[in-house]
Protein backbone atom coordinates (compact mmCIF):
# COMPACT_ATOMS: atom_id res chain seq x y z
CA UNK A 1 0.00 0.00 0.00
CA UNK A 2 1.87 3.10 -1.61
CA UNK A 3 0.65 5.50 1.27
CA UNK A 4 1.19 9.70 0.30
CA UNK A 5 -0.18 13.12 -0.06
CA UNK A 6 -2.19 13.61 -2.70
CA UNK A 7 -0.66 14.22 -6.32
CA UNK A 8 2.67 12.92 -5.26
CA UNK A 9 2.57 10.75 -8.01
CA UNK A 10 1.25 7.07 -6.60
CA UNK A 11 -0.78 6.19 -9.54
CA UNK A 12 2.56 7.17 -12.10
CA UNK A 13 4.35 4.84 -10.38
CA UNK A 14 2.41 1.63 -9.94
CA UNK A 15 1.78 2.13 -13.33
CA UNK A 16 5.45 2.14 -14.29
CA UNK A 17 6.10 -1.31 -11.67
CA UNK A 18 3.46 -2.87 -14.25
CA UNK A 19 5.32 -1.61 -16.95
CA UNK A 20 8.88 -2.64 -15.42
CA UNK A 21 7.43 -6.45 -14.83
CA UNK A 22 5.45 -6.46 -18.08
CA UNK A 23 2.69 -7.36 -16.57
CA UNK A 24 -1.27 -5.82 -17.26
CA UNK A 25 -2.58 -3.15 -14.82
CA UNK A 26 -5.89 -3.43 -14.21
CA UNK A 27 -7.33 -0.32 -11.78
CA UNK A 28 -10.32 0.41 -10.21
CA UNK A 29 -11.15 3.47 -7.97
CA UNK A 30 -11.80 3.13 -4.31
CA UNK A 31 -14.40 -0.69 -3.64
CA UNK A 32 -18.15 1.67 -2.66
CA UNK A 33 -19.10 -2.29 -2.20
CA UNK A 34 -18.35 -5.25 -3.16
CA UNK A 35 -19.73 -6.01 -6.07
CA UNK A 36 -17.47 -3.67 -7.67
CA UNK A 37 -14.87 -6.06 -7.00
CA UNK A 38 -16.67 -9.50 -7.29
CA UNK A 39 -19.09 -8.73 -10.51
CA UNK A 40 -22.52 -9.74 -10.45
CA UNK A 41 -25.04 -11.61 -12.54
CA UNK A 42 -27.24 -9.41 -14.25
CA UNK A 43 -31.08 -10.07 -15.21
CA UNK A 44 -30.60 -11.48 -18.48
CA UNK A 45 -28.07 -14.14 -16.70
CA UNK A 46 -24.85 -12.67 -17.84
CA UNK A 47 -21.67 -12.17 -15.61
CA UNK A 48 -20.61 -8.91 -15.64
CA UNK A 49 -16.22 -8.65 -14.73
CA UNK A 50 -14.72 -6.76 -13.19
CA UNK A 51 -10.81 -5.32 -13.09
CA UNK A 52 -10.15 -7.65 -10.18
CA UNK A 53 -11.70 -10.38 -11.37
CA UNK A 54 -9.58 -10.55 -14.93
CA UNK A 55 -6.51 -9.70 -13.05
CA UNK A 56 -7.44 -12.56 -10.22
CA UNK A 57 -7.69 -14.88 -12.96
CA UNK A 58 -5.38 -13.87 -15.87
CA UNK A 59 -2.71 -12.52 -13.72
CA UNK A 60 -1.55 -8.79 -13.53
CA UNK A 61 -1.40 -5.77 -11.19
CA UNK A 62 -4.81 -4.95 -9.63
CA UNK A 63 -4.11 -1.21 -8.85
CA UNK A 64 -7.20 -0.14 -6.17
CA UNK A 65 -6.93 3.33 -5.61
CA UNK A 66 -7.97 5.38 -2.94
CA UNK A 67 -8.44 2.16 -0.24
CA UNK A 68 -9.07 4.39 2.17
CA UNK A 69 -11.94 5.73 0.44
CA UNK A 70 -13.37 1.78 0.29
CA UNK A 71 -16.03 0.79 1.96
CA UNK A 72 -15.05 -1.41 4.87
CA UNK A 73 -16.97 -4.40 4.42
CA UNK A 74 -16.23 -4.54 0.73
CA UNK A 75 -12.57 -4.99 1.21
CA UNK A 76 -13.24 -8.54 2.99
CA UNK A 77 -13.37 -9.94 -0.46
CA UNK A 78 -9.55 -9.09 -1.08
CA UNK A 79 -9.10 -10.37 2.84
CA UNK A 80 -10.15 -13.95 1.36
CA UNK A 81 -8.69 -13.59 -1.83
CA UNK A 82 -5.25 -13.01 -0.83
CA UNK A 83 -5.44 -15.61 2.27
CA UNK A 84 -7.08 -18.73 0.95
CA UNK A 85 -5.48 -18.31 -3.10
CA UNK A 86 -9.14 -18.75 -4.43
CA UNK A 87 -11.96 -16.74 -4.64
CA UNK A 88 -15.76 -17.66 -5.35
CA UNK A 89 -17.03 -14.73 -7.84
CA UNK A 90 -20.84 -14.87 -8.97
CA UNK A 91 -20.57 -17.40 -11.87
CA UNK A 92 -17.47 -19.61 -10.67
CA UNK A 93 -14.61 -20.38 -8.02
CA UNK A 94 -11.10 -19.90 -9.08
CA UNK A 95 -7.44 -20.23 -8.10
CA UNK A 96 -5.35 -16.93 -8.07
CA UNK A 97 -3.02 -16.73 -10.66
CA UNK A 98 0.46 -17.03 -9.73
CA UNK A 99 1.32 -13.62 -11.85
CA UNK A 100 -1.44 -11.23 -9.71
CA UNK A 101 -0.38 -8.93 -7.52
CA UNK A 102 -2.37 -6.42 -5.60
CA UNK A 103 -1.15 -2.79 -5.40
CA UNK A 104 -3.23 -0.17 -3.69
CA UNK A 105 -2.53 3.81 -3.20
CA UNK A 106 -4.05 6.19 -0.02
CA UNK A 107 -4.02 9.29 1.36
CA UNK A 108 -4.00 8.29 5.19
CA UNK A 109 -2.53 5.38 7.24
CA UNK A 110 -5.82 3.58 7.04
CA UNK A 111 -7.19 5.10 10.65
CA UNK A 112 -9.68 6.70 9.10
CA UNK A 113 -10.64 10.85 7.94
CA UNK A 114 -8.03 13.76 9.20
CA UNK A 115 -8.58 17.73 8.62
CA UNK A 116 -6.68 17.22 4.90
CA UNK A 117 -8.81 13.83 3.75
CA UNK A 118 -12.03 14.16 5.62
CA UNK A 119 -14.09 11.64 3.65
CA UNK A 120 -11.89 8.80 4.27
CA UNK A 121 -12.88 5.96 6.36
CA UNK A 122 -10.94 4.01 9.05
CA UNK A 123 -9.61 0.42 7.66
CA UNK A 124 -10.05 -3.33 9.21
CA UNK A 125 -6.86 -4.08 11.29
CA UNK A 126 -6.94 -7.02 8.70
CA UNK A 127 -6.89 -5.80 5.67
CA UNK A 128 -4.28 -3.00 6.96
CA UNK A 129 -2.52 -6.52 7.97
CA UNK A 130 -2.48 -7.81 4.03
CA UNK A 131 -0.21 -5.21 3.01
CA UNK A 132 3.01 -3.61 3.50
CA UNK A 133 2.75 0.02 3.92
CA UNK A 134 5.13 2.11 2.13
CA UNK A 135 5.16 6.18 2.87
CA UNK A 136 4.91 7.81 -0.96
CA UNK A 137 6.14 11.69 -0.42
CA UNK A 138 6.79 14.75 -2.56
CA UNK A 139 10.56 14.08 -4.24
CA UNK A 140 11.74 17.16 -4.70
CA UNK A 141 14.57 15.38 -6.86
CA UNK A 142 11.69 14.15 -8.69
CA UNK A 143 10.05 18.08 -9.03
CA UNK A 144 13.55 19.17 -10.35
CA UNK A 145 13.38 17.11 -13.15
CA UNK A 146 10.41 17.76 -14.24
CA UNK A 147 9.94 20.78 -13.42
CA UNK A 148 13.31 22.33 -13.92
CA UNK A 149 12.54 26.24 -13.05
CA UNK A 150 14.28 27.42 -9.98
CA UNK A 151 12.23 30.37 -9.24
CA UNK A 152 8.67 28.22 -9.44
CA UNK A 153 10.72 25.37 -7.27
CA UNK A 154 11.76 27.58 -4.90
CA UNK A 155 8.46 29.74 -4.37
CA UNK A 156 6.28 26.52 -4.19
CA UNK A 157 8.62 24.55 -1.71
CA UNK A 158 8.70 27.36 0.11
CA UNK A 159 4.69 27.52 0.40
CA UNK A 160 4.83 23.99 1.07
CA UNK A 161 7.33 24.12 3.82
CA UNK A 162 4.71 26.94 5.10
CA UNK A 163 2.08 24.39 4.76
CA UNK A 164 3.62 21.58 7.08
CA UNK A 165 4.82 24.45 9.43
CA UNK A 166 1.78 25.53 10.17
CA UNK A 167 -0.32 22.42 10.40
CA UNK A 168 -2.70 24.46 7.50
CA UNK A 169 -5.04 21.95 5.42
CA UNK A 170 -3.58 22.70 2.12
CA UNK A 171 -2.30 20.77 -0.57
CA UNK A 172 0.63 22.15 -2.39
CA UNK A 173 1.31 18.67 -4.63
CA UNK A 174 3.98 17.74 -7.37
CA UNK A 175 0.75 17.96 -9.78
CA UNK A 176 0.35 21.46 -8.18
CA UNK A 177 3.63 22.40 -9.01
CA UNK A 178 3.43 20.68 -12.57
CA UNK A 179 0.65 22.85 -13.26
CA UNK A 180 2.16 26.41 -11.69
CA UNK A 181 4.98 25.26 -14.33
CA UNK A 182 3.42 24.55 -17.29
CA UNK A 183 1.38 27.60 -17.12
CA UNK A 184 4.72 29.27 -16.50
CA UNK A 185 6.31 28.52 -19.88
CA UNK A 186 3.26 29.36 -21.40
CA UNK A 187 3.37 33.07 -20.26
CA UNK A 188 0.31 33.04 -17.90
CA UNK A 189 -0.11 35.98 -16.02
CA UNK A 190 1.81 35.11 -11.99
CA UNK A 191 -1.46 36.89 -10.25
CA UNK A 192 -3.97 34.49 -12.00
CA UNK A 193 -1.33 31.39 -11.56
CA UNK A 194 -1.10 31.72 -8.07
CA UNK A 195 -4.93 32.51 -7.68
CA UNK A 196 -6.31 29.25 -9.41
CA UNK A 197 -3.09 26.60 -8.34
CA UNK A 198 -1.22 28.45 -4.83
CA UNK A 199 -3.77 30.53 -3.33
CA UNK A 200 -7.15 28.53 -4.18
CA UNK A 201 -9.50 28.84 -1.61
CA UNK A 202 -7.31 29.95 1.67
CA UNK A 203 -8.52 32.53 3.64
CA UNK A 204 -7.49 35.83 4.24
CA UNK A 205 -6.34 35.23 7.49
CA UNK A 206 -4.52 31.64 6.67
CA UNK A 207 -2.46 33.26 3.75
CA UNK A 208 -1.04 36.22 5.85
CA UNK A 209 0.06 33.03 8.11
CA UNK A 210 1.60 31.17 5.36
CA UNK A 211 3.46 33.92 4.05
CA UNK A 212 4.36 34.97 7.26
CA UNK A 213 5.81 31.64 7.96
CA UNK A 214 7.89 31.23 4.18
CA UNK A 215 11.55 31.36 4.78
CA UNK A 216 14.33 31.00 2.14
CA UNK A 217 12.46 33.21 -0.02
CA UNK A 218 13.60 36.39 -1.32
CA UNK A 219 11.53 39.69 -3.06
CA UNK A 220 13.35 38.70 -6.05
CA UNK A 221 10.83 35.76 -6.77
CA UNK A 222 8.23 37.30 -8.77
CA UNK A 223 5.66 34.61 -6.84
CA UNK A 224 6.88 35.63 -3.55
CA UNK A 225 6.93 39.21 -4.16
CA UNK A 226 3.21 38.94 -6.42
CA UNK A 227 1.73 36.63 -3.49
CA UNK A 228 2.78 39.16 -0.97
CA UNK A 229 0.82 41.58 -3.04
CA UNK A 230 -1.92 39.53 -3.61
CA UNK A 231 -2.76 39.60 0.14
CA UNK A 232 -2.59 42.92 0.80
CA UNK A 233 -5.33 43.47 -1.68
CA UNK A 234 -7.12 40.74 -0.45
């Protein structure tokens, strides 16, 4: 379980391990019940699949995203699957296949909604007992490479830093910075950048904190100097 703020770039990744092994991915977002991992028969007697059952069978990487956004009881299904090695789906019973693996990405530890993720649930200790957890943070190594301006880097980590410091439920993401970028290089005005990616929906009040807590920042970033701005207008 690739565990990690949101837009650090879980879903990128588990898609390149499927790549790497050459084996199929086969995602589904967040189990709302069970049937969305088991299938069903509909009313003209037909099975209807799903992604876990073809990867189950056929082998692959079942990618279920946003676990902790699963309901509960659905996730029992992938409690038996992965203990017993066979699972009984609508139509038939059938032995895992020795190529499936089962990857799956979240935004807490599984304990349940926070002030950042408030519509996540809390996880059975057993199915938080089928995986290994593995923390999935921003890489600002990562950032530099793909995102190789220095002044955008250095305003955003700085914001970010601000972010953590202050405990503030904000999200400033790789995909955040990604997008500060790309508008960037495409000569988008720094007052409506920061407005729809930095700023978003923060208060009056919270940005003066955030900007009051930035440090290694100078006036000479345009986004530091513009954001300052920005507030005082605000």
């Amino acid at each position: 379980m690739l565990i990690g703020p949101a837009g650090s770039g879980k879903n990128v990744a588990i898609k390149q391990v499927a790549d790497a092994l050459g084996l199929h991915m086969y995602y589904t977002n967040n189990a709302s019940n069970e049937f969305k991992l088991t299938g069903f028969i509909d009313a003209g007697g037909n099975y209807r699949d799903t992604e876990f059952y073809k990867a189950f069978k056929n082998g692959g990487i079942f990618f279920l995203d946003e676990i902790d956004n699963s309901d509960p009881s659905a996730l029992i299904v992938i409690n038996s699957a992965l203990a017993n090695g066979y699972m009984a789906f609508p139509h038939e019973t059938i032995e895992r296949h020795k190529d499936f693996r089962i990857i799956s990405a979240a935004n807490t530890w599984g304990k349940g909604a926070d002030l950042q993720y408030v519509g996540r649930n809390a996880l059975d200790g057993a199915t938080l007992d089928r995986f290994d957890n593995i923390f999935f943070d921003y890489d600002k190594n990562l950032e530099r490479a793909l995102y190789p301006n220095e002044e955008v880097l250095k305003f955003m980590w700085s914001f970010r830093n601000a972010v953590y410091d202050t405990k503030m439920p904000h999200i400033v993401s790789t995909r955040g910075i990604g997008k500060v970028y790309k508008k960037e290089i495409n000569n988008i005005p720094v007052n409506d950048i920061l407005t729809s990616n930095v700023i978003k929906n923060l208060q009056q009040d919270d940005l003066n904190t955030l900007i009051g807590s930035m440090n290694n920042i100078n006036y000479d970033n345009k986004y530091y100097y513009a954001v300052k701005r920005l507030s005082l207008r605000r």
